[in-house]
C-alpha atoms as a PDB file:
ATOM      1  CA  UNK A   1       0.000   0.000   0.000  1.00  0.00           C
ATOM      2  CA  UNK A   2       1.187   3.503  -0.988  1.00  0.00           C
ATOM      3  CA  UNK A   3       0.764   6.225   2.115  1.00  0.00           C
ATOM      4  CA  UNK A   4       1.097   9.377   1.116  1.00  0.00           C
ATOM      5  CA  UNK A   5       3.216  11.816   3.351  1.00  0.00           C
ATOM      6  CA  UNK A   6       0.621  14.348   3.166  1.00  0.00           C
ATOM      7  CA  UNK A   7      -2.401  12.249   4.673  1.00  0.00           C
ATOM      8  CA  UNK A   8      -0.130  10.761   7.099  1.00  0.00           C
ATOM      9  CA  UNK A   9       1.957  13.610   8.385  1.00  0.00           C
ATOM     10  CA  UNK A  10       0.008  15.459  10.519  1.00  0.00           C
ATOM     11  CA  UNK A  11      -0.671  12.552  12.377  1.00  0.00           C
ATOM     12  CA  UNK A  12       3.108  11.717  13.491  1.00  0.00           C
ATOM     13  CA  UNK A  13       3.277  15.383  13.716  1.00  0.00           C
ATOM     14  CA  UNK A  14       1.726  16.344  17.335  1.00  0.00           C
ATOM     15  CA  UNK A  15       2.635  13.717  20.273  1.00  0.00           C
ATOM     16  CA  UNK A  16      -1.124  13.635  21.209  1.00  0.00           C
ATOM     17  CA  UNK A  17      -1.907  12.157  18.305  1.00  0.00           C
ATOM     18  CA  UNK A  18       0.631   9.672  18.601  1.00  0.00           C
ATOM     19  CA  UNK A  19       0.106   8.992  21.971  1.00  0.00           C
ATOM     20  CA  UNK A  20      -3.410   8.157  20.858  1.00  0.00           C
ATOM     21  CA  UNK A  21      -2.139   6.001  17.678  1.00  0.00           C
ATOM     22  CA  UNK A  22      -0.274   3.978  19.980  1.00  0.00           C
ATOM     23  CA  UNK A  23      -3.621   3.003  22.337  1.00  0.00           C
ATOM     24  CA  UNK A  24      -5.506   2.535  18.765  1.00  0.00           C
ATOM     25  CA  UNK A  25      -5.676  -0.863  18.183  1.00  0.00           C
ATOM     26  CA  UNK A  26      -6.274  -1.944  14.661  1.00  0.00           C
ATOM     27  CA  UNK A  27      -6.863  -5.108  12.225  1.00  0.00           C
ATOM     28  CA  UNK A  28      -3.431  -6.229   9.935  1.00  0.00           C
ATOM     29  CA  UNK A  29      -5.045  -8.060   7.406  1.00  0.00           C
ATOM     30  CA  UNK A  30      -3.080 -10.999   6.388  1.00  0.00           C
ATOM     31  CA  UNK A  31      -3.826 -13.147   3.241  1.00  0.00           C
ATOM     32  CA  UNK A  32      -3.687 -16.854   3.425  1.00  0.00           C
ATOM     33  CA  UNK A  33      -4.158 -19.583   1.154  1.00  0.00           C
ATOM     34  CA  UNK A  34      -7.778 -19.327   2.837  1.00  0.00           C
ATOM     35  CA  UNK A  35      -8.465 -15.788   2.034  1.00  0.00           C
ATOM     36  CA  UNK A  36      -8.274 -12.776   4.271  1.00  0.00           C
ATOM     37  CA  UNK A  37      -7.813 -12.894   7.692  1.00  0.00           C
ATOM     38  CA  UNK A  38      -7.809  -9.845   9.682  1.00  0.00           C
ATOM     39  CA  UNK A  39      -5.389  -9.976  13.223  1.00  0.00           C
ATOM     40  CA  UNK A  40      -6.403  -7.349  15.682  1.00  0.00           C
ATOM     41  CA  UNK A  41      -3.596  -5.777  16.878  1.00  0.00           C
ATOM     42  CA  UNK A  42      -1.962  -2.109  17.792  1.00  0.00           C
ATOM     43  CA  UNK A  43       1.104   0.029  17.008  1.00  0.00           C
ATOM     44  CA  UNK A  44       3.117  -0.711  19.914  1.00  0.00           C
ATOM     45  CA  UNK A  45       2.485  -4.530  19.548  1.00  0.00           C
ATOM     46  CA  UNK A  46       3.970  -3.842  15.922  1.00  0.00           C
ATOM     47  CA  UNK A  47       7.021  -2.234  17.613  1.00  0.00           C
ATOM     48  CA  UNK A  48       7.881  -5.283  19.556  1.00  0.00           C
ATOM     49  CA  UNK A  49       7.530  -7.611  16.790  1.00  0.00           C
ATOM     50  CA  UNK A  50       9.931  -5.429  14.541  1.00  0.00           C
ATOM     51  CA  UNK A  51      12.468  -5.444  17.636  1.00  0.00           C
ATOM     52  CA  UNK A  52      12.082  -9.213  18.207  1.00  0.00           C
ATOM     53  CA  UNK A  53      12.962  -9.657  14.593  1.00  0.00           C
ATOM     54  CA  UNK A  54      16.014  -7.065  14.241  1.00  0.00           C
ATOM     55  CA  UNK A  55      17.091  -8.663  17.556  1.00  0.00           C
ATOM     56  CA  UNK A  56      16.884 -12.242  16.169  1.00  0.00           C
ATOM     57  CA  UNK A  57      18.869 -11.105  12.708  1.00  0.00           C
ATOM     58  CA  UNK A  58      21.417  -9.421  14.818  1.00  0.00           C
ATOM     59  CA  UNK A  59      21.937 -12.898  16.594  1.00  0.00           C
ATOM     60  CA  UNK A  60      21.937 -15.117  13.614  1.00  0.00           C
ATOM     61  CA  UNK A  61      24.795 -12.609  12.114  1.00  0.00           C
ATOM     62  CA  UNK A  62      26.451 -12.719  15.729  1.00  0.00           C
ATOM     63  CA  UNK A  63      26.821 -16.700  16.004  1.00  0.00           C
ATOM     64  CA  UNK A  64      27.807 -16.839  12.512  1.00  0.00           C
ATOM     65  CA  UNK A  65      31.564 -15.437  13.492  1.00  0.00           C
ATOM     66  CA  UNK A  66      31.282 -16.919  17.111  1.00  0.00           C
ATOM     67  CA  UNK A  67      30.627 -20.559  16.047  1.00  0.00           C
ATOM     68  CA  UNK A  68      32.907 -20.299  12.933  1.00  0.00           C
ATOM     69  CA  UNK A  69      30.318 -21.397  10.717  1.00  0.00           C
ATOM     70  CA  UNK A  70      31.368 -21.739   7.124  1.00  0.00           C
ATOM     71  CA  UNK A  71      29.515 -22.495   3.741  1.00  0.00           C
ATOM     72  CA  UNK A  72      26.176 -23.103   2.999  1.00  0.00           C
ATOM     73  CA  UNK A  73      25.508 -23.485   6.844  1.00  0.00           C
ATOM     74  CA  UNK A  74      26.576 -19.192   6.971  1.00  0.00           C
ATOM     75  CA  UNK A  75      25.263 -19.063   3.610  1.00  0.00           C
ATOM     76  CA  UNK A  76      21.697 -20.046   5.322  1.00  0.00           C
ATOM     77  CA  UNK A  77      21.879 -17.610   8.396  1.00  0.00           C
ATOM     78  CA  UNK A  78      23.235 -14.825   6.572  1.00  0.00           C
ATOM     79  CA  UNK A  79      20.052 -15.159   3.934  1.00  0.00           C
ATOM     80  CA  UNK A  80      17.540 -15.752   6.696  1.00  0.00           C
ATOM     81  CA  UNK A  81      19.207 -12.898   8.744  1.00  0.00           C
ATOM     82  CA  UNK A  82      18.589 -10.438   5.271  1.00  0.00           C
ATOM     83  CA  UNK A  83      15.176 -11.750   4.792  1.00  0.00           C
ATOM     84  CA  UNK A  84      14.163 -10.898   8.367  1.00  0.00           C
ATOM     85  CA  UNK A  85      15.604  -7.046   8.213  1.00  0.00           C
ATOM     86  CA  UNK A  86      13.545  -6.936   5.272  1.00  0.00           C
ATOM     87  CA  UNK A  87      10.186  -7.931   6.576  1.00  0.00           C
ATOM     88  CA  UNK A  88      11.045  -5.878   9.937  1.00  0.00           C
ATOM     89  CA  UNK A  89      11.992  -2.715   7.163  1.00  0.00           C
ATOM     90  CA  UNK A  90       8.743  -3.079   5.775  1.00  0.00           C
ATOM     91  CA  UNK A  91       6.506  -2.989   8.783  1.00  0.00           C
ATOM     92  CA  UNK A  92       8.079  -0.628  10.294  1.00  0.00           C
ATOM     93  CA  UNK A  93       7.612   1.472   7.069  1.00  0.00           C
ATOM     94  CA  UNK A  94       4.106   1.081   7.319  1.00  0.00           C
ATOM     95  CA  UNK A  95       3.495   1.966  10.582  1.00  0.00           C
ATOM     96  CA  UNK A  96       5.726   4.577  10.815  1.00  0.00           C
ATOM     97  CA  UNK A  97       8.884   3.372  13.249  1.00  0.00           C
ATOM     98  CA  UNK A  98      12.285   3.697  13.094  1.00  0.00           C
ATOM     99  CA  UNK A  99      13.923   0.726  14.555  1.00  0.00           C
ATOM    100  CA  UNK A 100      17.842   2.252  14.730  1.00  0.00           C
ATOM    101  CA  UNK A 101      16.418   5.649  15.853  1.00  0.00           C
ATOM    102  CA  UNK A 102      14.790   4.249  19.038  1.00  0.00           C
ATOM    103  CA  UNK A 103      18.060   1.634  19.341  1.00  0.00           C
ATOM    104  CA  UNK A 104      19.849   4.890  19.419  1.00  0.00           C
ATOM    105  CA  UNK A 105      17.785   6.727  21.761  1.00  0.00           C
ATOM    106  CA  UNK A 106      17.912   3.969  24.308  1.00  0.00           C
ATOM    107  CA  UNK A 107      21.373   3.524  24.438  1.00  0.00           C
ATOM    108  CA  UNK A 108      21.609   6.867  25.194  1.00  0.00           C
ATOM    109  CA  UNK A 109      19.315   6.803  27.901  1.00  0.00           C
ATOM    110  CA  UNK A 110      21.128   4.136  29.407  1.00  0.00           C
ATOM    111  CA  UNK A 111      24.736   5.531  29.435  1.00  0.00           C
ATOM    112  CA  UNK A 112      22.756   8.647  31.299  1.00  0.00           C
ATOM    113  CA  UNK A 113      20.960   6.201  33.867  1.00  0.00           C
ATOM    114  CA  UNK A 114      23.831   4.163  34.323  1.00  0.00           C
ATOM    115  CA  UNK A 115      24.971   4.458  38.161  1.00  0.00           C
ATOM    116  CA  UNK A 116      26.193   2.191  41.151  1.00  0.00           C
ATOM    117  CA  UNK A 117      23.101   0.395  42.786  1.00  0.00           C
ATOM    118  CA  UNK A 118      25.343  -1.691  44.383  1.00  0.00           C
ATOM    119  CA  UNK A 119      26.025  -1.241  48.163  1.00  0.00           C
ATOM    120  CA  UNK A 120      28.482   1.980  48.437  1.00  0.00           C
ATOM    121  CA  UNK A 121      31.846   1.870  51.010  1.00  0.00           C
ATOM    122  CA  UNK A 122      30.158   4.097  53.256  1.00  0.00           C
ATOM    123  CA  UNK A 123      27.299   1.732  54.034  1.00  0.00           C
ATOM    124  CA  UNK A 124      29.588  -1.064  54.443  1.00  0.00           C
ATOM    125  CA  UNK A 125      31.515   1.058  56.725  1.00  0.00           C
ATOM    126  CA  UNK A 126      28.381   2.107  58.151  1.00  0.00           C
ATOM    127  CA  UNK A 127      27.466  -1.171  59.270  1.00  0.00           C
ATOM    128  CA  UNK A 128      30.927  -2.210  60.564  1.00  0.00           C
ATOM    129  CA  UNK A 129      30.781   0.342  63.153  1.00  0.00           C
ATOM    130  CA  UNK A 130      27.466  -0.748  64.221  1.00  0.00           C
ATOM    131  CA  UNK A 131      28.522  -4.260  64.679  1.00  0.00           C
ATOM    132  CA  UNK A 132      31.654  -2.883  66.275  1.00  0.00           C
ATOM    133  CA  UNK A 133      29.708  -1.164  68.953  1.00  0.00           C
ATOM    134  CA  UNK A 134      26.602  -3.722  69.169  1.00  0.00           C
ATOM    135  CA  UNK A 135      29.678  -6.115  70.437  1.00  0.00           C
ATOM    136  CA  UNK A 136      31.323  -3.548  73.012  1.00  0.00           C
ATOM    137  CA  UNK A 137      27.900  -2.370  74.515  1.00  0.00           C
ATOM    138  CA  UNK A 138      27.797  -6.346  75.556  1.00  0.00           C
END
């Protein structure tokens, strides 16, 4: 299906509207050998399928070098891998998303949010002391 930027851009344009396009649910229609078959579904389920799929042909490409795999046997994870960009490229064309843009963003949310939640020295040091005089009070 052709969507032209003009009836479409006003929509992405305002972040109510997109805040309400991602509560819309909708119908994908699918055709089988059966006929039509509509699956009701919404934008942000779309999302997570296109990241399960990038995911997956980033890990097929991954074990490729890390299990040394050679001839047809790369050959057949390397096509797969290609195939499954391509289906992720073309929902997330229709719908809209941009799969590397929100990688992006969230790696750099987490270099900002990364921080030591592990116990610090000075509760450690803390607590020493307080066993220290817990014992001498005794």
């Amino acid at each position: 299906m052709d969507y032209p930027k003009e009836a479409f851009e006003e929509v992405f344009s305002t972040q109510e509207a997109l805040d309400e396009l991602l509560k819309t649910e909708a119908d994908l229609h699918v055709f089988t050998v059966g006929g039509f078959v509509a699956v009701h579904t919404c934008y942000g389920d779309i999302c997570k399928i296109v990241c399960a799929i990038m995911n997956y042909a980033s890990l097929m490409e991954l074990v490729c070098d890390q299990w040394d795999l050679t001839g047809l046997h790369r050959i057949s994870y390397e096509s797969q891998a290609k195939k499954l960009r391509q289906i992720a490229d073309k929902l997330q064309k229709c719908i809209g998303y941009d799969y590397e843009k929100a990688l992006r963003k969230c790696m750099k949310q987490k270099k900002k949010s990364t921080r030591d939640d592990g116990v610090g020295e000075e509760a450690l040091v803390m607590a020493s002391r307080s066993k220290s005089q817990l014992e001498e009070s005794k």
